[in-house]
Structures are given as C-alpha cells and as structure tokens.
Protein backbone atom coordinates (compact mmCIF):
# COMPACT_ATOMS: atom_id res chain seq x y z
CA UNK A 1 -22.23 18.87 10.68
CA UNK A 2 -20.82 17.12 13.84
CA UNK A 3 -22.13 16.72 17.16
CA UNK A 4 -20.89 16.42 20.48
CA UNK A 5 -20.55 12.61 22.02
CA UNK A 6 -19.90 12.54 25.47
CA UNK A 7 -18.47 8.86 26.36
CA UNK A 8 -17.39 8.07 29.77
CA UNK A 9 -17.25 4.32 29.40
CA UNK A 10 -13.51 3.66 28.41
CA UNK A 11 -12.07 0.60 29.04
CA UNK A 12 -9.67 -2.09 28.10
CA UNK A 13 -11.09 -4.99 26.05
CA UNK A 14 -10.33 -8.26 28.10
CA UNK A 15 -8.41 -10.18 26.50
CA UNK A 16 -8.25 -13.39 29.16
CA UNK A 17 -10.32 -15.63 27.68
CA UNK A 18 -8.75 -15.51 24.20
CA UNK A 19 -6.15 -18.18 23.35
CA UNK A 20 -2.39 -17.19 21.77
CA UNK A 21 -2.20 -17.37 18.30
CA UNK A 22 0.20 -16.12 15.78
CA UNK A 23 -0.52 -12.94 14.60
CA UNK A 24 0.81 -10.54 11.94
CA UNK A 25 -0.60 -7.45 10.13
CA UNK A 26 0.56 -5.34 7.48
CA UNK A 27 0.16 -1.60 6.96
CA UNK A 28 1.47 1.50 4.84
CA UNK A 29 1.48 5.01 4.30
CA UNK A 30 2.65 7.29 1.71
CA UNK A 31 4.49 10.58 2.72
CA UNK A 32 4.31 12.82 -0.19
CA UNK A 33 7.73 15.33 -0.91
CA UNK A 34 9.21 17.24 -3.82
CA UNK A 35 11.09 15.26 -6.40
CA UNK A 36 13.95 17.35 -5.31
CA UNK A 37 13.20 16.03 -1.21
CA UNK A 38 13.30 12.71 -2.78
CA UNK A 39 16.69 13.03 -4.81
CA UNK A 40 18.52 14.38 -0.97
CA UNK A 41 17.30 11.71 0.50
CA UNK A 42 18.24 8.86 -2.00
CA UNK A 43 21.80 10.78 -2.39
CA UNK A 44 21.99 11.36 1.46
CA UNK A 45 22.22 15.23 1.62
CA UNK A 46 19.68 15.86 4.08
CA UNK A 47 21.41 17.95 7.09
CA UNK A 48 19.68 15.92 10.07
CA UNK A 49 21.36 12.41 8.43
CA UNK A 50 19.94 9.47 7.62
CA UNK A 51 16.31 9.88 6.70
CA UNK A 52 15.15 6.05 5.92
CA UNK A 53 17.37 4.85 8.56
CA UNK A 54 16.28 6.95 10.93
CA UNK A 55 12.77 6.63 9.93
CA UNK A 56 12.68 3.06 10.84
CA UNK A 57 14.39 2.91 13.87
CA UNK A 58 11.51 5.26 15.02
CA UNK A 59 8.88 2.83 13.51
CA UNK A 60 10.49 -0.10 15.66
CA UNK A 61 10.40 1.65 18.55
CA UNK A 62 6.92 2.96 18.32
CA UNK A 63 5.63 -0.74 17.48
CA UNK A 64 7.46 -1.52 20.74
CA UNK A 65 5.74 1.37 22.64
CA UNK A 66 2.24 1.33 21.17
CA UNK A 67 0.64 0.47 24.18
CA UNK A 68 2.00 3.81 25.67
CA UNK A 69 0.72 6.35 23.00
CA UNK A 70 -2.97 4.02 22.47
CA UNK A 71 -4.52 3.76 25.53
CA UNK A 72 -6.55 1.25 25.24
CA UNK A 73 -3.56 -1.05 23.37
CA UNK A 74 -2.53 -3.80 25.00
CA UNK A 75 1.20 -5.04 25.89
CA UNK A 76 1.47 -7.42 23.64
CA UNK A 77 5.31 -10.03 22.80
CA UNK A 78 6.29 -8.65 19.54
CA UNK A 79 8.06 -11.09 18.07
CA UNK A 80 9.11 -10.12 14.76
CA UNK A 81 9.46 -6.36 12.42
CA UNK A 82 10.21 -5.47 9.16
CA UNK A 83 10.37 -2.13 7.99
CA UNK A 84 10.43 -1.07 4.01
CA UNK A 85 10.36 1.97 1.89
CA UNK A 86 9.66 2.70 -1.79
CA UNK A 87 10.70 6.08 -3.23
CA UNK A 88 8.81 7.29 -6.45
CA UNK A 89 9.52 10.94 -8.12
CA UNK A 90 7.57 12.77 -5.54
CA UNK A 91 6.70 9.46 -2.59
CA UNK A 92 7.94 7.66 -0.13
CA UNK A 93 5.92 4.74 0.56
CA UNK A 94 6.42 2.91 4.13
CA UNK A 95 5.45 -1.06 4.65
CA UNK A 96 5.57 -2.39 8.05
CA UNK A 97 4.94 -5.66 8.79
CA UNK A 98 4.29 -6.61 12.38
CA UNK A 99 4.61 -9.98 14.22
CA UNK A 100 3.42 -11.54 17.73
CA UNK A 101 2.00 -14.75 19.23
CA UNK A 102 -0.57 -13.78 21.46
CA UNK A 103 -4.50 -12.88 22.59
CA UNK A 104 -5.44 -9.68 20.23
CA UNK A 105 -3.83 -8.36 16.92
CA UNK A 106 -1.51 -6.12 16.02
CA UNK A 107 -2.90 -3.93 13.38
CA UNK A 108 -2.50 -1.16 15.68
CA UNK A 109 0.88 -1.60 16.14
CA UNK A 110 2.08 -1.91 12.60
CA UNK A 111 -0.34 1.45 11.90
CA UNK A 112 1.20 2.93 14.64
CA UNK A 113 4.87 1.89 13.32
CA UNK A 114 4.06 3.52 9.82
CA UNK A 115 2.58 6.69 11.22
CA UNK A 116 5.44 7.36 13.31
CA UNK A 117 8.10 6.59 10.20
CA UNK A 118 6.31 9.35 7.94
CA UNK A 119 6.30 11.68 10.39
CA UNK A 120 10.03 11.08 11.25
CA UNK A 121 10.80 11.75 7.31
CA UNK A 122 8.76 15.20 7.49
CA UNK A 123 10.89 15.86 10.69
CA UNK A 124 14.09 15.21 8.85
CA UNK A 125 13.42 17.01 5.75
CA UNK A 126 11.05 19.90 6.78
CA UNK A 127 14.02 22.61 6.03
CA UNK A 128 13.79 21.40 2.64
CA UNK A 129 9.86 21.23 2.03
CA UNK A 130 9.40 24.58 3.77
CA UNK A 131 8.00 27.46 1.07
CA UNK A 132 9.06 30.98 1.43
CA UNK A 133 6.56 31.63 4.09
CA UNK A 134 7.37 28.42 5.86
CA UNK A 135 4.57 26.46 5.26
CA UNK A 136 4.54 22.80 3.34
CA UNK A 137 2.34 23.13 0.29
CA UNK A 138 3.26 20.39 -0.95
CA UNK A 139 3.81 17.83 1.69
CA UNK A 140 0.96 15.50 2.68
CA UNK A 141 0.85 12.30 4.73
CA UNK A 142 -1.82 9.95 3.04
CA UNK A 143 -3.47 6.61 3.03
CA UNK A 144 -2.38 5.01 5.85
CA UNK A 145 -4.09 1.75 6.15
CA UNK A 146 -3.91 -2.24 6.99
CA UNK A 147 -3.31 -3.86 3.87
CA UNK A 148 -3.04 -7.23 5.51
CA UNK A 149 -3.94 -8.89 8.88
CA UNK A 150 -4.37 -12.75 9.91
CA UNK A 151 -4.32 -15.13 12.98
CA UNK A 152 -3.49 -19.04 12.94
C-alpha cells in the first residue's frame, strides 16, 4: 500500500523575485469533546484555566513561529491575527485568520495557528476526556483546512 520515497532535494523556494503584496488566508479546525468538556469550558471549570484564552495565545504565537516548526516556511512580517472559536454540544470550532504584506502566502501560518489552538484545548482538558483506561474515545481533531486565501 505505500512505498518508500527517498528525497534528498530539500530546499527553500526563492522567493526574491516575487513582489510584496497583501496577503491573508483563512483556516479552521474542529476539535471534537464531550458535551460535558464543552459545558467546563464555557462555565470555566477546567483545572489548567482558561481553555479558549489560552488556546489562542498559543495560536498567535505559533503563527509568529511557523517558520521554526516548517522548515521550509519562510520569515515572513505578520501584520495582522484574529483568532475565533465556536462551541456546539460536542465542538469547538477554531477560525484563524492570518495577515502579511509580503513575497509568499500565509496559508501555512494560519494552518499552523489552528493546529496548534486544538491541540492546546486537548492539553487543557485531557483529565476530563480521559476514559477509565485513559484513553480518548471520543476526542478527535478533524478537518483542518484553508477555507480562504488571496493576494492583491
């Protein structure tokens, strides 16, 4: 079913050429938690604080570090973030919105900024998630994807 690829070719896209241009891109992610999960964190009971708060202060400051987690990412001005969230019964959606004016996009960034914020909420609330034998059945990070990304 797979096979092995051996690629020894990795490098950095130059970028020199390319003029700035404003650039923003849009992704999300749902984290999916029991109802009960939910209800802590809306009513602030979780034991390690803050969950949404939390969650997006680690999306900001992954944006900001992309570069050093995605090799082949390039420093890049960001020049504006927004951070949202959307609780249903059993979801937490997360919408980041990413900004810059300069020579590649920033898709990876805002992907980057929403994988890091679901992953801080299953941090925060894995005590309560955790079945008897300590496993998650019924947590699941999903669909995280670029709903939006332009240039002008």
């Amino acid at each position: 079913m797979f096979s092995h690829i051996q690629d020894d070719r990795a490098k950095m896209v130059d970028i020199s050429d390319k003029q700035n241009m404003t650039r923003r891109a849009v992704a999300e992610g749902i984290i999916k938690l029991k109802p009960e999960t939910i209800e802590a964190i809306i009513n602030r009971k979780i034991e390690k604080g803050a969950v949404l708060e939390t969650a997006r202060i680690a999306a900001i400051l992954a944006i900001k570090n992309t570069p050093a987690a995605i090799p082949m990412c390039h420093q890049i001005p960001i020049t504006g973030i927004d951070v949202g969230f959307d609780t249903g019964v059993n979801i937490i959606k997360a919408t980041v919105e990413v900004k810059s004016i300069g020579k590649t996009g920033v898709e990876m960034e805002a992907l980057h900024g929403v994988s890091v914020a679901l992953l801080t909420i299953w941090d925060m609330v894995k005590s309560a998630e955790k079945d008897k034998t300590g496993n998650y059945p019924d947590t699941k990070i999903l669909d995280i994807s670029v709903l939006e990304k332009s240039k002008k």
